[in-house]
C-alpha atoms as a PDB file:
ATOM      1  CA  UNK A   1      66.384 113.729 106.966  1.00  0.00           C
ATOM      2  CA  UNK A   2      65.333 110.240 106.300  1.00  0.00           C
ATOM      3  CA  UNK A   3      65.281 109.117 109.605  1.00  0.00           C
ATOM      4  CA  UNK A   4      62.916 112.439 110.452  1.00  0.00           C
ATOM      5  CA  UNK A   5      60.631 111.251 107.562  1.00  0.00           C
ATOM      6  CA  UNK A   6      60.617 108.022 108.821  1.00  0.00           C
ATOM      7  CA  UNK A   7      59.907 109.233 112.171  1.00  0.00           C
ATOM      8  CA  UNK A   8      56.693 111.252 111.159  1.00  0.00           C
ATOM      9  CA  UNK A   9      55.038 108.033 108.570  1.00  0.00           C
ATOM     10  CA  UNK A  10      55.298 106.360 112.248  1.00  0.00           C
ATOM     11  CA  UNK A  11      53.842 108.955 114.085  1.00  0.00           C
ATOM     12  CA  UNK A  12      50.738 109.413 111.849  1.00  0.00           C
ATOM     13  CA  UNK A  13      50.565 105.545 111.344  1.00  0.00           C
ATOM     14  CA  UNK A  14      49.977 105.507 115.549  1.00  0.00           C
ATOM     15  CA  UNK A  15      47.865 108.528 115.308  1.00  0.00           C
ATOM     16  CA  UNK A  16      45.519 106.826 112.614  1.00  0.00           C
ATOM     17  CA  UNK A  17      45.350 103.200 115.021  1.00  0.00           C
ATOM     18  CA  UNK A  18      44.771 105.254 117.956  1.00  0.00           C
ATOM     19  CA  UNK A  19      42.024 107.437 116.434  1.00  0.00           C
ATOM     20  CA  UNK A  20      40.694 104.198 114.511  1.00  0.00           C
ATOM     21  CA  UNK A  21      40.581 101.901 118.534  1.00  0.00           C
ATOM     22  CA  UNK A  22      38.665 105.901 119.470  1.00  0.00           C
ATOM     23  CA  UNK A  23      36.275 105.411 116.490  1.00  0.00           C
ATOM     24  CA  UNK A  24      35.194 102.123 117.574  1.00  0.00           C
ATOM     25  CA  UNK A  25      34.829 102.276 120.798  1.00  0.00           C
ATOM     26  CA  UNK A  26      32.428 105.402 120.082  1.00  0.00           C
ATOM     27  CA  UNK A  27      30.748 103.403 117.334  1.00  0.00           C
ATOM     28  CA  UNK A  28      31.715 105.870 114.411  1.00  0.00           C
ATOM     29  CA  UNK A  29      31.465 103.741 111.386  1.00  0.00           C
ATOM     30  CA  UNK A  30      32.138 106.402 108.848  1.00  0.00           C
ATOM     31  CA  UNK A  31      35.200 107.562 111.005  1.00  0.00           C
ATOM     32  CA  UNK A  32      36.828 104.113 111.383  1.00  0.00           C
ATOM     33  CA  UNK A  33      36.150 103.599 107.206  1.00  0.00           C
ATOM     34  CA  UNK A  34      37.986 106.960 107.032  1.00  0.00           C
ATOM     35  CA  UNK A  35      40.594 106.019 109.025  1.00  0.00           C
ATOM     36  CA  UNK A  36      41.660 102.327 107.974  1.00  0.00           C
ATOM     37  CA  UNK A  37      41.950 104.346 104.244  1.00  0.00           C
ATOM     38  CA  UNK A  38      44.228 106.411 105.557  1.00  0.00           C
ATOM     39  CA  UNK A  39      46.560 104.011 107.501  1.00  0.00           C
ATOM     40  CA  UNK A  40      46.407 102.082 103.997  1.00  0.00           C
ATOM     41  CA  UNK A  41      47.183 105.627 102.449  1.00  0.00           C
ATOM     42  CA  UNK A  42      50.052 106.398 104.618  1.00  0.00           C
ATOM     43  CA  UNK A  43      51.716 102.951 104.706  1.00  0.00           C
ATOM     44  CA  UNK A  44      51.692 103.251 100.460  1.00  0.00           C
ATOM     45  CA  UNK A  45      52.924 106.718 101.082  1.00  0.00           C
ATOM     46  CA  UNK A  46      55.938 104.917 103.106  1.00  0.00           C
ATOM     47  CA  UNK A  47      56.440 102.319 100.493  1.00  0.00           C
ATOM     48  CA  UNK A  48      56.954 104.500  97.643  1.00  0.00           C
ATOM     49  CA  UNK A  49      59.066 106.699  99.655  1.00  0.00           C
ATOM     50  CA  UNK A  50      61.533 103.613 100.570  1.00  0.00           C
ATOM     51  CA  UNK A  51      61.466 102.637  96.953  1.00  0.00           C
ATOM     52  CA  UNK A  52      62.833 106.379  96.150  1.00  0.00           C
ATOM     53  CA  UNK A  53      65.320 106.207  98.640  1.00  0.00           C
ATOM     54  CA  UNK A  54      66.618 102.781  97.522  1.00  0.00           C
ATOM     55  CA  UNK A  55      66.725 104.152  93.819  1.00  0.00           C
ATOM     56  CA  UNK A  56      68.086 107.202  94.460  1.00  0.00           C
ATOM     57  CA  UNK A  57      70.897 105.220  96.729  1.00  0.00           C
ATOM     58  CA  UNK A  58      71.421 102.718  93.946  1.00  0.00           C
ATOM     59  CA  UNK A  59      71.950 105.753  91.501  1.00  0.00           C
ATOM     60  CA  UNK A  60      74.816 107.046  93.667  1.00  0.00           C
ATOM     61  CA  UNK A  61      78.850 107.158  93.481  1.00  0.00           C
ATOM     62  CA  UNK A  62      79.359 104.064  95.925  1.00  0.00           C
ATOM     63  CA  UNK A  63      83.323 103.903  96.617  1.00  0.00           C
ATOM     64  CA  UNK A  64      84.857 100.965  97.896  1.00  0.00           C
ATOM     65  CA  UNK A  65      88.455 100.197  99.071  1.00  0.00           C
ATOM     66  CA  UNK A  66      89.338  96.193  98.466  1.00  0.00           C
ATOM     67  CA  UNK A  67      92.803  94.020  98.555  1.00  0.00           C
ATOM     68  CA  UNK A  68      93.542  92.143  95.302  1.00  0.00           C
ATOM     69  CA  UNK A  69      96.477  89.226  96.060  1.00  0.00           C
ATOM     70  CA  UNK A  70      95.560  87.983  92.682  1.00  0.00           C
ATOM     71  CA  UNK A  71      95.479  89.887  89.825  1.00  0.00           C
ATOM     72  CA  UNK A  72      99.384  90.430  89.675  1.00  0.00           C
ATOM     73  CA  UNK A  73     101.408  87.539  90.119  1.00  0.00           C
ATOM     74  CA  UNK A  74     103.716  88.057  93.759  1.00  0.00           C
ATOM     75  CA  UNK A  75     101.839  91.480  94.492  1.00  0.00           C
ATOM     76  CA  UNK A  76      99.332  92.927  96.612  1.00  0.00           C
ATOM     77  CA  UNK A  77      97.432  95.806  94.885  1.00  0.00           C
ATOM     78  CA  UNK A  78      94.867  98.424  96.775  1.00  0.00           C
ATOM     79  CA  UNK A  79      91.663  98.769  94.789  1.00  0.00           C
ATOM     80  CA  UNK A  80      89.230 101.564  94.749  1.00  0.00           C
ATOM     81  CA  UNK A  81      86.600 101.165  92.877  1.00  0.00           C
ATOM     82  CA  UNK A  82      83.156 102.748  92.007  1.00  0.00           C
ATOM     83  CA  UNK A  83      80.559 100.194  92.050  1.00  0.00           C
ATOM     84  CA  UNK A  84      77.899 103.121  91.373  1.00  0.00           C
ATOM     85  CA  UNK A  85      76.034 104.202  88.313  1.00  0.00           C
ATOM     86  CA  UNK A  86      77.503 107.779  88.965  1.00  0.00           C
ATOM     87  CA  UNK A  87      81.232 109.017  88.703  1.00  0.00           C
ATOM     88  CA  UNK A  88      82.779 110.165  91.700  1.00  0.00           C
ATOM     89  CA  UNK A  89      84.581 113.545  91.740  1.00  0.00           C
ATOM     90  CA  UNK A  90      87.328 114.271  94.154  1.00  0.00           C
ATOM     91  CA  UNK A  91      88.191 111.661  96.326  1.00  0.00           C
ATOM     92  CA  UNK A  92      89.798 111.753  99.332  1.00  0.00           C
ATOM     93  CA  UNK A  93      90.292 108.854 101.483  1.00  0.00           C
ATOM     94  CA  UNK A  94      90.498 109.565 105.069  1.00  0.00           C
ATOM     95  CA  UNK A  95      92.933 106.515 107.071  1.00  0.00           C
ATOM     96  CA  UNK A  96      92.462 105.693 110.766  1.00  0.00           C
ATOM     97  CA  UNK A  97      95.977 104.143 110.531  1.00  0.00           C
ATOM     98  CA  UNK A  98      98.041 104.643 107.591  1.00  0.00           C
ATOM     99  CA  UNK A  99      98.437 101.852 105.477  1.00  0.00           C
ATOM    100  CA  UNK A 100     102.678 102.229 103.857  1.00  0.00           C
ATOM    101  CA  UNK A 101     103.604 100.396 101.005  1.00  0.00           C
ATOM    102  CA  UNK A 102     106.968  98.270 100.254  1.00  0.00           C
ATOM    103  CA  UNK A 103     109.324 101.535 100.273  1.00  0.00           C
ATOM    104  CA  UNK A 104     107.524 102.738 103.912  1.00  0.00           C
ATOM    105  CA  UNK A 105     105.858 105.626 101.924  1.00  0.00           C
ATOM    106  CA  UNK A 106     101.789 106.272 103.033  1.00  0.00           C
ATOM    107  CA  UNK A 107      99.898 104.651 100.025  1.00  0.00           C
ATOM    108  CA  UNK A 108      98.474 107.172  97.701  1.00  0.00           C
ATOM    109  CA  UNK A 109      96.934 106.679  94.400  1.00  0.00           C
ATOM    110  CA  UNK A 110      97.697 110.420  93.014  1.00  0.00           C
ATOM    111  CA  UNK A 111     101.709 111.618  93.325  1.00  0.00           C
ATOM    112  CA  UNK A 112     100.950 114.432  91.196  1.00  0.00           C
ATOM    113  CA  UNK A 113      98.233 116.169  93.355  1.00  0.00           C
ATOM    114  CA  UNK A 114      98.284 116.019  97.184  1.00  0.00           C
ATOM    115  CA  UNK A 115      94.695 117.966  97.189  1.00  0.00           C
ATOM    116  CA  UNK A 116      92.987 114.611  96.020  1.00  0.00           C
ATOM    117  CA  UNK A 117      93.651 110.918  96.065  1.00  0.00           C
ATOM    118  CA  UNK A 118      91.602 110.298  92.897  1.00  0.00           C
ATOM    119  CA  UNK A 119      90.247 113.640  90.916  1.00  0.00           C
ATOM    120  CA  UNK A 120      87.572 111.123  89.419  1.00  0.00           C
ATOM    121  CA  UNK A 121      86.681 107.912  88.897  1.00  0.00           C
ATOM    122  CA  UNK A 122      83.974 106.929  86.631  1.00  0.00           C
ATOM    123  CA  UNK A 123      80.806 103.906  87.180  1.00  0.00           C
ATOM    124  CA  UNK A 124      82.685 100.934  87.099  1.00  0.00           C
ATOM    125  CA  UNK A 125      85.627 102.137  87.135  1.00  0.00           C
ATOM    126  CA  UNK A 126      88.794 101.036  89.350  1.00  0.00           C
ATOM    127  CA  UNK A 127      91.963 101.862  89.476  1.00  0.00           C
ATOM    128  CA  UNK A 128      95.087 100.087  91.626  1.00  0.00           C
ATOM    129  CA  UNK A 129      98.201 100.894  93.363  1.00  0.00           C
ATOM    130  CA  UNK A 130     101.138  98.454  94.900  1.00  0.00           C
ATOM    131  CA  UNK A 131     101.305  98.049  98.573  1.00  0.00           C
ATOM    132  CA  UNK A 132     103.922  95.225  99.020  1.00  0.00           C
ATOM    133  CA  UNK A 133     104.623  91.176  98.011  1.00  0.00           C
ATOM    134  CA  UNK A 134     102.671  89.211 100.188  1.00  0.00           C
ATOM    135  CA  UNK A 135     105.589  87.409 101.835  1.00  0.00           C
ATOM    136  CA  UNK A 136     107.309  90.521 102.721  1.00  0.00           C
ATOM    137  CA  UNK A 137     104.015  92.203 104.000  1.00  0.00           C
ATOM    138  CA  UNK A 138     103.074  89.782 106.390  1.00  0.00           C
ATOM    139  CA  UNK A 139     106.816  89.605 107.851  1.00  0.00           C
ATOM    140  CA  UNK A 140     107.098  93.059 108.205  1.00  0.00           C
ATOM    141  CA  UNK A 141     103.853  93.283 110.330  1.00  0.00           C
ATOM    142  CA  UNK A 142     103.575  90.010 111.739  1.00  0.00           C
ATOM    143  CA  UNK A 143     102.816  91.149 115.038  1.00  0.00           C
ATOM    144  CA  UNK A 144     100.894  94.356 114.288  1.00  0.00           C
ATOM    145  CA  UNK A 145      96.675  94.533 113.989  1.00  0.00           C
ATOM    146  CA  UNK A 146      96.011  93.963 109.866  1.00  0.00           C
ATOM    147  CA  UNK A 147      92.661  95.746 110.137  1.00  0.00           C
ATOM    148  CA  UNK A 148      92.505  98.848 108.176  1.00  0.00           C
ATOM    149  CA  UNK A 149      89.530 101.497 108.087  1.00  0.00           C
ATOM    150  CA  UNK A 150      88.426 104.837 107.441  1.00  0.00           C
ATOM    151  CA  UNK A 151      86.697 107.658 105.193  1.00  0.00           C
ATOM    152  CA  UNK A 152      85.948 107.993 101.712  1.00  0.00           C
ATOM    153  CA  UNK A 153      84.368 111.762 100.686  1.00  0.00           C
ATOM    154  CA  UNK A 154      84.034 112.629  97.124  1.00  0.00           C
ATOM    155  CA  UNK A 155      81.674 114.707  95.391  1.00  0.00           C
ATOM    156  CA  UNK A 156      78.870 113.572  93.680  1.00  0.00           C
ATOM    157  CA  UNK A 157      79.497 116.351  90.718  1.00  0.00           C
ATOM    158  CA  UNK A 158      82.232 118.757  90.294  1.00  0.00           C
ATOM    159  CA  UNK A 159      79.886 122.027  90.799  1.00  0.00           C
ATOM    160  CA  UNK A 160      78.592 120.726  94.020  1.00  0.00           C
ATOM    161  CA  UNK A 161      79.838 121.575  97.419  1.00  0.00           C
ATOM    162  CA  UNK A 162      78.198 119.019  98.721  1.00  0.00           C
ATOM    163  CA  UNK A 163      80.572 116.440  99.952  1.00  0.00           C
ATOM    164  CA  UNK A 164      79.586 112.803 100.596  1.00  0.00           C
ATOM    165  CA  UNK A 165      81.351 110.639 102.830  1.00  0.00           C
ATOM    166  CA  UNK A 166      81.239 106.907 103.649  1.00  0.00           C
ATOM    167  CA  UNK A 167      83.028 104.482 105.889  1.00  0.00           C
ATOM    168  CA  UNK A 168      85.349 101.788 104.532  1.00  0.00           C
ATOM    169  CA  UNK A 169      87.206  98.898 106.253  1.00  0.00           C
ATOM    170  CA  UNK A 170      89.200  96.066 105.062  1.00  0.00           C
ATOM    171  CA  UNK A 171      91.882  93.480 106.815  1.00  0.00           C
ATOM    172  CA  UNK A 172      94.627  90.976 105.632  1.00  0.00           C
ATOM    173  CA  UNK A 173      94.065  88.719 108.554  1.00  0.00           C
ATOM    174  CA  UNK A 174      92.295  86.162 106.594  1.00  0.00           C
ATOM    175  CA  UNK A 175      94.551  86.213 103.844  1.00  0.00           C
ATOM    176  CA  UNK A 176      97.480  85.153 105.953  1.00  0.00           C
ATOM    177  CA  UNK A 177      97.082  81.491 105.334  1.00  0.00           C
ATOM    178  CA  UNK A 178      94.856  81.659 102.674  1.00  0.00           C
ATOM    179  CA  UNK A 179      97.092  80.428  99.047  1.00  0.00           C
ATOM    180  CA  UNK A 180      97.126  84.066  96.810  1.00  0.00           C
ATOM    181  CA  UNK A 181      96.721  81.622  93.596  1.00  0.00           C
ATOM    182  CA  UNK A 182      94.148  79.779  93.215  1.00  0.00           C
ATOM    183  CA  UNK A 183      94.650  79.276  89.429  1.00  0.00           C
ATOM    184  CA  UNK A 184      98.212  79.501  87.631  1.00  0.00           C
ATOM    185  CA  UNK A 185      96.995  82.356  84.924  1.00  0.00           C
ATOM    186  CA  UNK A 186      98.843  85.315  86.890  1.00  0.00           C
ATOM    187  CA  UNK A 187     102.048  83.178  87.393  1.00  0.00           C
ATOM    188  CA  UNK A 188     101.957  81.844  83.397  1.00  0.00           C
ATOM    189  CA  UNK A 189     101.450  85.140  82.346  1.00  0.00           C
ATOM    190  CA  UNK A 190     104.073  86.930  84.637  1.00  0.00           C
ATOM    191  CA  UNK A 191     106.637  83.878  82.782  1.00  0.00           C
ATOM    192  CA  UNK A 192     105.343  84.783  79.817  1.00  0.00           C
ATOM    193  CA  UNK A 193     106.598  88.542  79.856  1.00  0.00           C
ATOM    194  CA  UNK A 194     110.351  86.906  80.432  1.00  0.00           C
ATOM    195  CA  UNK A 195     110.082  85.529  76.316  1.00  0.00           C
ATOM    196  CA  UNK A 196     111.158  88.414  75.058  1.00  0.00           C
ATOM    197  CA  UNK A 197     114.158  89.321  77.077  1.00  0.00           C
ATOM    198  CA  UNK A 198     115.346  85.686  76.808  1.00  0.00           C
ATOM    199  CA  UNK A 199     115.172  85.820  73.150  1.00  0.00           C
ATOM    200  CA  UNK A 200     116.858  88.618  72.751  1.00  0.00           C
ATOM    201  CA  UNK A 201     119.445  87.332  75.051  1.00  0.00           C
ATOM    202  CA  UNK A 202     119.573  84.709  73.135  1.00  0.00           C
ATOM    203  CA  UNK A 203     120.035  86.454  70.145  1.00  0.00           C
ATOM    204  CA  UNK A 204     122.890  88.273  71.089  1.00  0.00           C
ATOM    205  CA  UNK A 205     124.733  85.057  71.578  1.00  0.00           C
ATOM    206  CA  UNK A 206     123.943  83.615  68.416  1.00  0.00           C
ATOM    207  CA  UNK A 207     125.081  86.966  66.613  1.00  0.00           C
ATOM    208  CA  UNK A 208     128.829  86.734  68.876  1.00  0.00           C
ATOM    209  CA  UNK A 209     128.974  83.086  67.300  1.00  0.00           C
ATOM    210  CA  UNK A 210     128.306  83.799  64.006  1.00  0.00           C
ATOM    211  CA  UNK A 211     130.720  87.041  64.359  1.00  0.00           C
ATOM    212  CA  UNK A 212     133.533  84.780  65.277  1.00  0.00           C
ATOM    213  CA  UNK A 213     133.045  82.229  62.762  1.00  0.00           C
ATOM    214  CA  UNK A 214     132.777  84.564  60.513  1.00  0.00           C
ATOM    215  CA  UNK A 215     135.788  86.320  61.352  1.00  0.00           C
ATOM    216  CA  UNK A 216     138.119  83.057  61.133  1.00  0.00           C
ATOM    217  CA  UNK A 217     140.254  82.865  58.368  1.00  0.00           C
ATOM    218  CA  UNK A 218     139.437  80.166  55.390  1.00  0.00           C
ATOM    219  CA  UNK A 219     141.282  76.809  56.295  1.00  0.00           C
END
C-alpha cells in the first residue's frame, strides 16, 4: 500500500512537470502559476505522508533477536527484545535452521505453550534463554555455517487478526575470536554467588570441631 501511494505522488508529480513544460511552451501564464502550486502542493502532500509513515513505524512492536556473550559469566543467552513503543502479542519466531541449545533441544523461550514462543512482551521489554558456553558452542559447530535467520510474527494487539511479520538474522562468526569479557563484573559477580556456600561449608566444619572438643572429657 505504501509503495502504491508512493507510486501515484510520482505519477502526478510527472503529470504536473509535463503539463507545466505544455504550459510554457503554449505561453499560459496562469496555467504554469497553477501548476508549479500544485507540484509544491503535492510534494508537501508527500512529505507529510512520509512523516506519518515514519511515526506510525516508530510507534510499532519492533522485535529483535540478538546474542548476549556477556551478561552471564561462561554463557551465551538468546535475546528477544521489543525495542518498540508497543507490546507485542503472540510471538512466534519462524527459524530457517534451527538453532539447539547445550542439551541438543530446538531453543524455545516458552516450554509451557508450544502455540507461542512469547504470549507477550511489553516496550522495552526482553527476555533471555541459554543456548550453550561459548567454548563448547564453537567446538561443537566448528565446521558448520554460524549464520542464523528467520521470521518474527506477532500481533500488534490481542483482538487483531492481523499478523505482522519481520525478518531477523544474527551470526556468531565474529564472536569466535572476539574475548566474551571485556570487563571482569560478570566473572566477580558469578565468584561472588560461591560466598555463601563456602561459608556455610565452612561453618559446618567449625561446628564438627567445636562438637569434638566439646565432647572430650575434662583433663
Amino acid at each position: 500500500m505504501k509503495q502504491i501511494l508512493r507510486v501515484v505522488f510520482v505519477f502526478f508529480i510527472i503529470a504536473a512537470i509535463l503539463l507545466t513544460i505544455v504550459s510554457y511552451c503554449n505561453q499560459k501564464w496562469d496555467t504554469i502559476t497553477a501548476t508549479i502550486s500544485l507540484i509544491i502542493a503535492i510534494i508537501s502532500g508527500w512529505i507529510a505522508f512520509e512523516v506519518f509513515i515514519n511515526h506510525a513505524e516508530a510507534n510499532k512492536p519492533q522485535i529483535v533477536l540478538r546474542l548476549d556473550f556477556r551478561s552471564r559469566y561462561g554463557l551465551i543467552l538468546l535475546i528477544a527484545e521489543n525495542l518498540g513503543a508497543k507490546p507485542a502479542f503472540n510471538i512466534k519466531i519462524q527459524w530457517d535452521k534451527k538453532l539447539v541449545n547445550h542439551k541438543g533441544e530446538i531453543i524455545s523461550f516458552n516450554k509451557y505453550d508450544q502455540q507461542f514462543d512469547i504470549p507477550v512482551l511489553n516496550a522495552k521489554e526482553l527476555t533471555s534463554v541459554i543456548i550453550d558456553t561459548p567454548n563448547k558452542f564453537f567446538e561443537k559447530h566448528k565446521n558448520e555455517n554460524l549464520d542464523y535467520s528467520g521470521t518474527i510474527e506477532f500481533q500488534e494487539t490481542l483482538k487483531s487478526k492481523k499478523k505482522s511479520r519481520s525478518p531477523f538474522t544474527f551470526s556468531f562468526r565474529h564472536y569466535g575470536l572476539s574475548p566474551t569479557f571485556e570487563n571482569e563484573e560478570p566473572k566477580t559477580m558469578y565468584e561472588l554467588q560461591k560466598i555463601p556456600k563456602k561459608l556455610d561449608n565452612l561453618k559446618e566444619v567449625l561446628t564438627q570441631i567445636k562438637s569434638k572438643i566439646d565432647s572430650k572429657p575434662n583433663a
